[in-house]
Protein backbone atom coordinates (compact mmCIF):
# COMPACT_ATOMS: atom_id res chain seq x y z
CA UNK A 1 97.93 87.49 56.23
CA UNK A 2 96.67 86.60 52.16
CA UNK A 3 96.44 82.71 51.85
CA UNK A 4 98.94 82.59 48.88
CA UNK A 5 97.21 80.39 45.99
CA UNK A 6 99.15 77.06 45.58
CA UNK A 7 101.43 77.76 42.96
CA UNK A 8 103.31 80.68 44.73
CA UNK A 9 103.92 79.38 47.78
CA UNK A 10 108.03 79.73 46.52
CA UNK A 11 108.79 83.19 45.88
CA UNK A 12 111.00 84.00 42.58
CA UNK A 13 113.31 86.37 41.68
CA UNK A 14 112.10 89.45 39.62
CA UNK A 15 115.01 89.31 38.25
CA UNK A 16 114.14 86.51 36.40
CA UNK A 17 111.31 87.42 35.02
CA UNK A 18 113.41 89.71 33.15
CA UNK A 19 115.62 87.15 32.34
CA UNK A 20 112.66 84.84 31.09
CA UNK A 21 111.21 87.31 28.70
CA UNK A 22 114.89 88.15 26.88
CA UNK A 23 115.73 83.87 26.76
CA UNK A 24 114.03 80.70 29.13
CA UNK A 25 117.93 79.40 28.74
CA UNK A 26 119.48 82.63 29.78
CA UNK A 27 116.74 82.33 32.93
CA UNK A 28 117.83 78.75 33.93
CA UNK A 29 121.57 78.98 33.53
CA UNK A 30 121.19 81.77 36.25
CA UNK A 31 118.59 81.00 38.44
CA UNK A 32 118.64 76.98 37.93
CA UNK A 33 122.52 76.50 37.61
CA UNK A 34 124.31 79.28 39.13
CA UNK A 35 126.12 80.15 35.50
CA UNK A 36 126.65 83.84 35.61
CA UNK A 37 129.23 85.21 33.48
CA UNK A 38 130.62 89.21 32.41
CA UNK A 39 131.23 91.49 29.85
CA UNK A 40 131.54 95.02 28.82
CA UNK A 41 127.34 95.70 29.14
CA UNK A 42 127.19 93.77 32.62
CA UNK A 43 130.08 95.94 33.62
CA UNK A 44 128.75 99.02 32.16
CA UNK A 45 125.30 97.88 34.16
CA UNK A 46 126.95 97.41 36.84
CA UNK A 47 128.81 101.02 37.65
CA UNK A 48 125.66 102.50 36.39
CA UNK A 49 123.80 100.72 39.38
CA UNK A 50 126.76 101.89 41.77
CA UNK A 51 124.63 105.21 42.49
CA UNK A 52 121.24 103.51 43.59
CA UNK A 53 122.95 100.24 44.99
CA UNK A 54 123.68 102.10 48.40
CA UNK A 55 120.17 101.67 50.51
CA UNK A 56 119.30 104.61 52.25
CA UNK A 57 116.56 107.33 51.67
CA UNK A 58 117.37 110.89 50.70
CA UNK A 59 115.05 114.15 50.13
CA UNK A 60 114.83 115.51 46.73
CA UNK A 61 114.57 119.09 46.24
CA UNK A 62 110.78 119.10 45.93
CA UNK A 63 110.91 117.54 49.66
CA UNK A 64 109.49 114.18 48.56
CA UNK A 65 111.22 110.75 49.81
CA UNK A 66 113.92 108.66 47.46
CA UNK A 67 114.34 105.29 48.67
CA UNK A 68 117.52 103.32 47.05
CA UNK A 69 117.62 99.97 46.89
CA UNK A 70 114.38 98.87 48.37
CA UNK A 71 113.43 95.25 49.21
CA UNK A 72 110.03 94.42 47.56
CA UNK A 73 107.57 91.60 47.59
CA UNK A 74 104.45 90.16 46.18
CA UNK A 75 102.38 87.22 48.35
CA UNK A 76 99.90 87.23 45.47
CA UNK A 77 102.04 86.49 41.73
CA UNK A 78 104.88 85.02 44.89
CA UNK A 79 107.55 87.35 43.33
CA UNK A 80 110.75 89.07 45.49
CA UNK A 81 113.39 91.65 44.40
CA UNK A 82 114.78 95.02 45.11
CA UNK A 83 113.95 98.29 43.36
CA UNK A 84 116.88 100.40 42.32
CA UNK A 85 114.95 103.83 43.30
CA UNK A 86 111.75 104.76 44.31
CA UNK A 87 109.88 108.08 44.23
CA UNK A 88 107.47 109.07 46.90
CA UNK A 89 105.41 111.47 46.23
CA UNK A 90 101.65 112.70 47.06
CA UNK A 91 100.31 110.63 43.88
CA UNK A 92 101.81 107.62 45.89
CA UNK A 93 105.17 105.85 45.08
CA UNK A 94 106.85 105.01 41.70
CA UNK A 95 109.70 102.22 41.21
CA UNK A 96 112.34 103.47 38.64
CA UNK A 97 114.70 100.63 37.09
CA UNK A 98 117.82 101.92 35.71
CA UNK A 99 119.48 100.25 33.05
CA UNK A 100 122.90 101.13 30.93
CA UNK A 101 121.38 100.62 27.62
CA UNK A 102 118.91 101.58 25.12
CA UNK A 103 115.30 101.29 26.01
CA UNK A 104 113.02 99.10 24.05
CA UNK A 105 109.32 99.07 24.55
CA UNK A 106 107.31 96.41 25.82
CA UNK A 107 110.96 94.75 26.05
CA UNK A 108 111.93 92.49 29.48
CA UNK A 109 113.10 95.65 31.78
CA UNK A 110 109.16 96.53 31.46
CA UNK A 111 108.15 93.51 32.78
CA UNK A 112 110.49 93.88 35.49
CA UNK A 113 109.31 97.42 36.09
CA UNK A 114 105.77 96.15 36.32
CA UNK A 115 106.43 93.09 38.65
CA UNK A 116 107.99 95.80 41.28
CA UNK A 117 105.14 98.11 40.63
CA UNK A 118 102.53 95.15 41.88
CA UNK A 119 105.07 94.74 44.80
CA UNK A 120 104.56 98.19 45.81
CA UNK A 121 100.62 98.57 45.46
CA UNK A 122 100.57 95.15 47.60
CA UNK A 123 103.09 96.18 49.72
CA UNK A 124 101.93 99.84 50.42
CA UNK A 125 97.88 99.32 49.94
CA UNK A 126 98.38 102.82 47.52
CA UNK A 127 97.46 102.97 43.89
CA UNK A 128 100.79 102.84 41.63
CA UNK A 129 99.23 103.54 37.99
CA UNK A 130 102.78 102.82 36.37
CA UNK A 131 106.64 102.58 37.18
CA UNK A 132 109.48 103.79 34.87
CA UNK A 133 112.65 102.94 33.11
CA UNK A 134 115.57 105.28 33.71
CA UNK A 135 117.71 104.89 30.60
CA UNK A 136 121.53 105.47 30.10
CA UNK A 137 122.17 105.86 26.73
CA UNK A 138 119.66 108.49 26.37
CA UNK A 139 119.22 109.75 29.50
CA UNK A 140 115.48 109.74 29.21
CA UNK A 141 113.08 108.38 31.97
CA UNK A 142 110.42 105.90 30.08
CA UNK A 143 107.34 105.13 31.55
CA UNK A 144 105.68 101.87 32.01
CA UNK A 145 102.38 100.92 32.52
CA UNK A 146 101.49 97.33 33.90
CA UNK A 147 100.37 94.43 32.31
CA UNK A 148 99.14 92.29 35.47
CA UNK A 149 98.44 88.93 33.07
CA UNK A 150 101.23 88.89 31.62
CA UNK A 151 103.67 89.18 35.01
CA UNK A 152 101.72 86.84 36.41
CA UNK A 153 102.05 84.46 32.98
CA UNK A 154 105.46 84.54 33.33
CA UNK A 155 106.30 84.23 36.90
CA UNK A 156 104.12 81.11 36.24
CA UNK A 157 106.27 80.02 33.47
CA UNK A 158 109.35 81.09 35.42
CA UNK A 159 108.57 78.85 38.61
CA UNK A 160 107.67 76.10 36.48
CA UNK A 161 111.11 75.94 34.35
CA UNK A 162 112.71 76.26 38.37
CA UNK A 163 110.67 73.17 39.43
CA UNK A 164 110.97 71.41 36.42
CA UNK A 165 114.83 71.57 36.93
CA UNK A 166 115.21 70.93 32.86
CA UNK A 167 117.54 73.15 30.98
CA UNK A 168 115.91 74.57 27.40
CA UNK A 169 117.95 73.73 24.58
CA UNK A 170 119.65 76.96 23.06
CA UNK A 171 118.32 78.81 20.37
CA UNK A 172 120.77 80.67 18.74
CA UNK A 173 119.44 83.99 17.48
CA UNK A 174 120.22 87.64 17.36
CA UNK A 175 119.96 87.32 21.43
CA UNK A 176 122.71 85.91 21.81
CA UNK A 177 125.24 88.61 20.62
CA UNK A 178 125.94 90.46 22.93
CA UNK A 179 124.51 87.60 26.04
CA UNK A 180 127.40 87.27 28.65
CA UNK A 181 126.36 83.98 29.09
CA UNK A 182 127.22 82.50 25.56
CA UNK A 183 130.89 80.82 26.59
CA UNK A 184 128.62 78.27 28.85
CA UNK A 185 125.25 78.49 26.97
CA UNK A 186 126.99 77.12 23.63
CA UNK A 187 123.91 78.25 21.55
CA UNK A 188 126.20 77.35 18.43
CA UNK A 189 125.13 74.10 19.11
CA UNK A 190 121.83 74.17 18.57
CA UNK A 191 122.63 74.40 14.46
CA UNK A 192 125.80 71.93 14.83
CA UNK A 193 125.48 69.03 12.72
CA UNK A 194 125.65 65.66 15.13
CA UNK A 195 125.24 68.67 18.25
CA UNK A 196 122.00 67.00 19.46
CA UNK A 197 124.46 64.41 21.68
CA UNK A 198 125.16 67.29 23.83
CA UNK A 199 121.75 67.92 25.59
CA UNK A 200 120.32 64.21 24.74
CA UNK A 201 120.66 61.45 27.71
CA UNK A 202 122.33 58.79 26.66
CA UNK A 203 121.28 55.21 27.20
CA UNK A 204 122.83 52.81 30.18
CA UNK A 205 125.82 51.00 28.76
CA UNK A 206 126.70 47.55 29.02
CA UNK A 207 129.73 46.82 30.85
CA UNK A 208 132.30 43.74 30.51
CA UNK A 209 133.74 43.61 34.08
């Protein structure tokens, strides 16, 4: 067994990687507060997954292995998820995220792509060269090649925001449209006049008993 270096000794979530890289607050209301909220794209995410949620391994018509919903793991970046698909095939196996939406390069669901594709050359001791993005709204398969510093720069940043325990104040951009998470995240307040009160600790009071 790898001697894990000190700082991944607690495994996280790829899953919030992804998170991470799309909004640090979006990344800590989930994974630091268990706030998780839905709307029409989570919903629309969700029956897209319904196909590839079902574990199990099938043949395609090529005879090479499909394995659904696949439990994967890293002991070196300390990183744990599950990978909605994965090909087999002689070249060695392939993760393949699917995701409801438009695909945008070099946007979070690669990073999340990449994470599981350093899962599987750990996991498998075979050489993955790059994973891909299945997407909905086109239909188009996108592939992704791996950026090893920068998955391991965030799950850095990731477990430190975890340990940390501090919520990052909301930022109130274009993300935050179409984020499920904006009834709890209040990012409005972040531009409120006199908001500040509402993620500053307050003095002790004095009390007349």
């Amino acid at each position: 067994m790898h001697d894990r270096p000190a700082d991944t000794t607690i495994s996280i979530p790829i899953s919030a990687l992804e998170h991470h890289a799309y909004c640090p607050r979006q990344a800590a209301l989930i994974h630091l507060d268990g706030y998780f909220e839905s709307n029409i794209d989570t919903v629309r995410g969700d029956l897209a997954h319904a196909a590839v949620d079902k574990a199990g391994t099938r043949n395609d018509r090529r005879g090479h292995k499909i394995w659904h919903s696949l439990p994967v793991w890293s002991d070196t970046i300390g990183v744990h998820g599950v990978c909605d698909t994965v090909q087999f095939t002689d070249d060695g196996p392939t993760p393949v995220e699917h995701k409801s939406g438009r695909y945008h390069p070099g946007g979070p669901a690669d990073l999340q792509v990449a994470a599981q594709v350093i899962c599987l050359r750990e996991m498998f001791a075979a050489p993955v060269p790059h994973g891909v993005v299945f997407s909905g709204r086109d239909r188009r398969r996108h592939e992704v090649l791996v950026d090893e510093d920068k998955v391991a720069r965030t799950a850095r940043a990731v477990r430190a925001l975890l340990q940390d325990g501090v919520l990052p104040p909301p930022v109130n951009d274009r993300r935050c449209h179409r984020c499920s998470l904006r009834p709890g995240c209040l990012p409005e307040a972040a531009t409120t006049p006199g908001s500040a009160d509402l993620f500053t600790p307050r003095s002790d009071g004095d009390w007349l008993d």
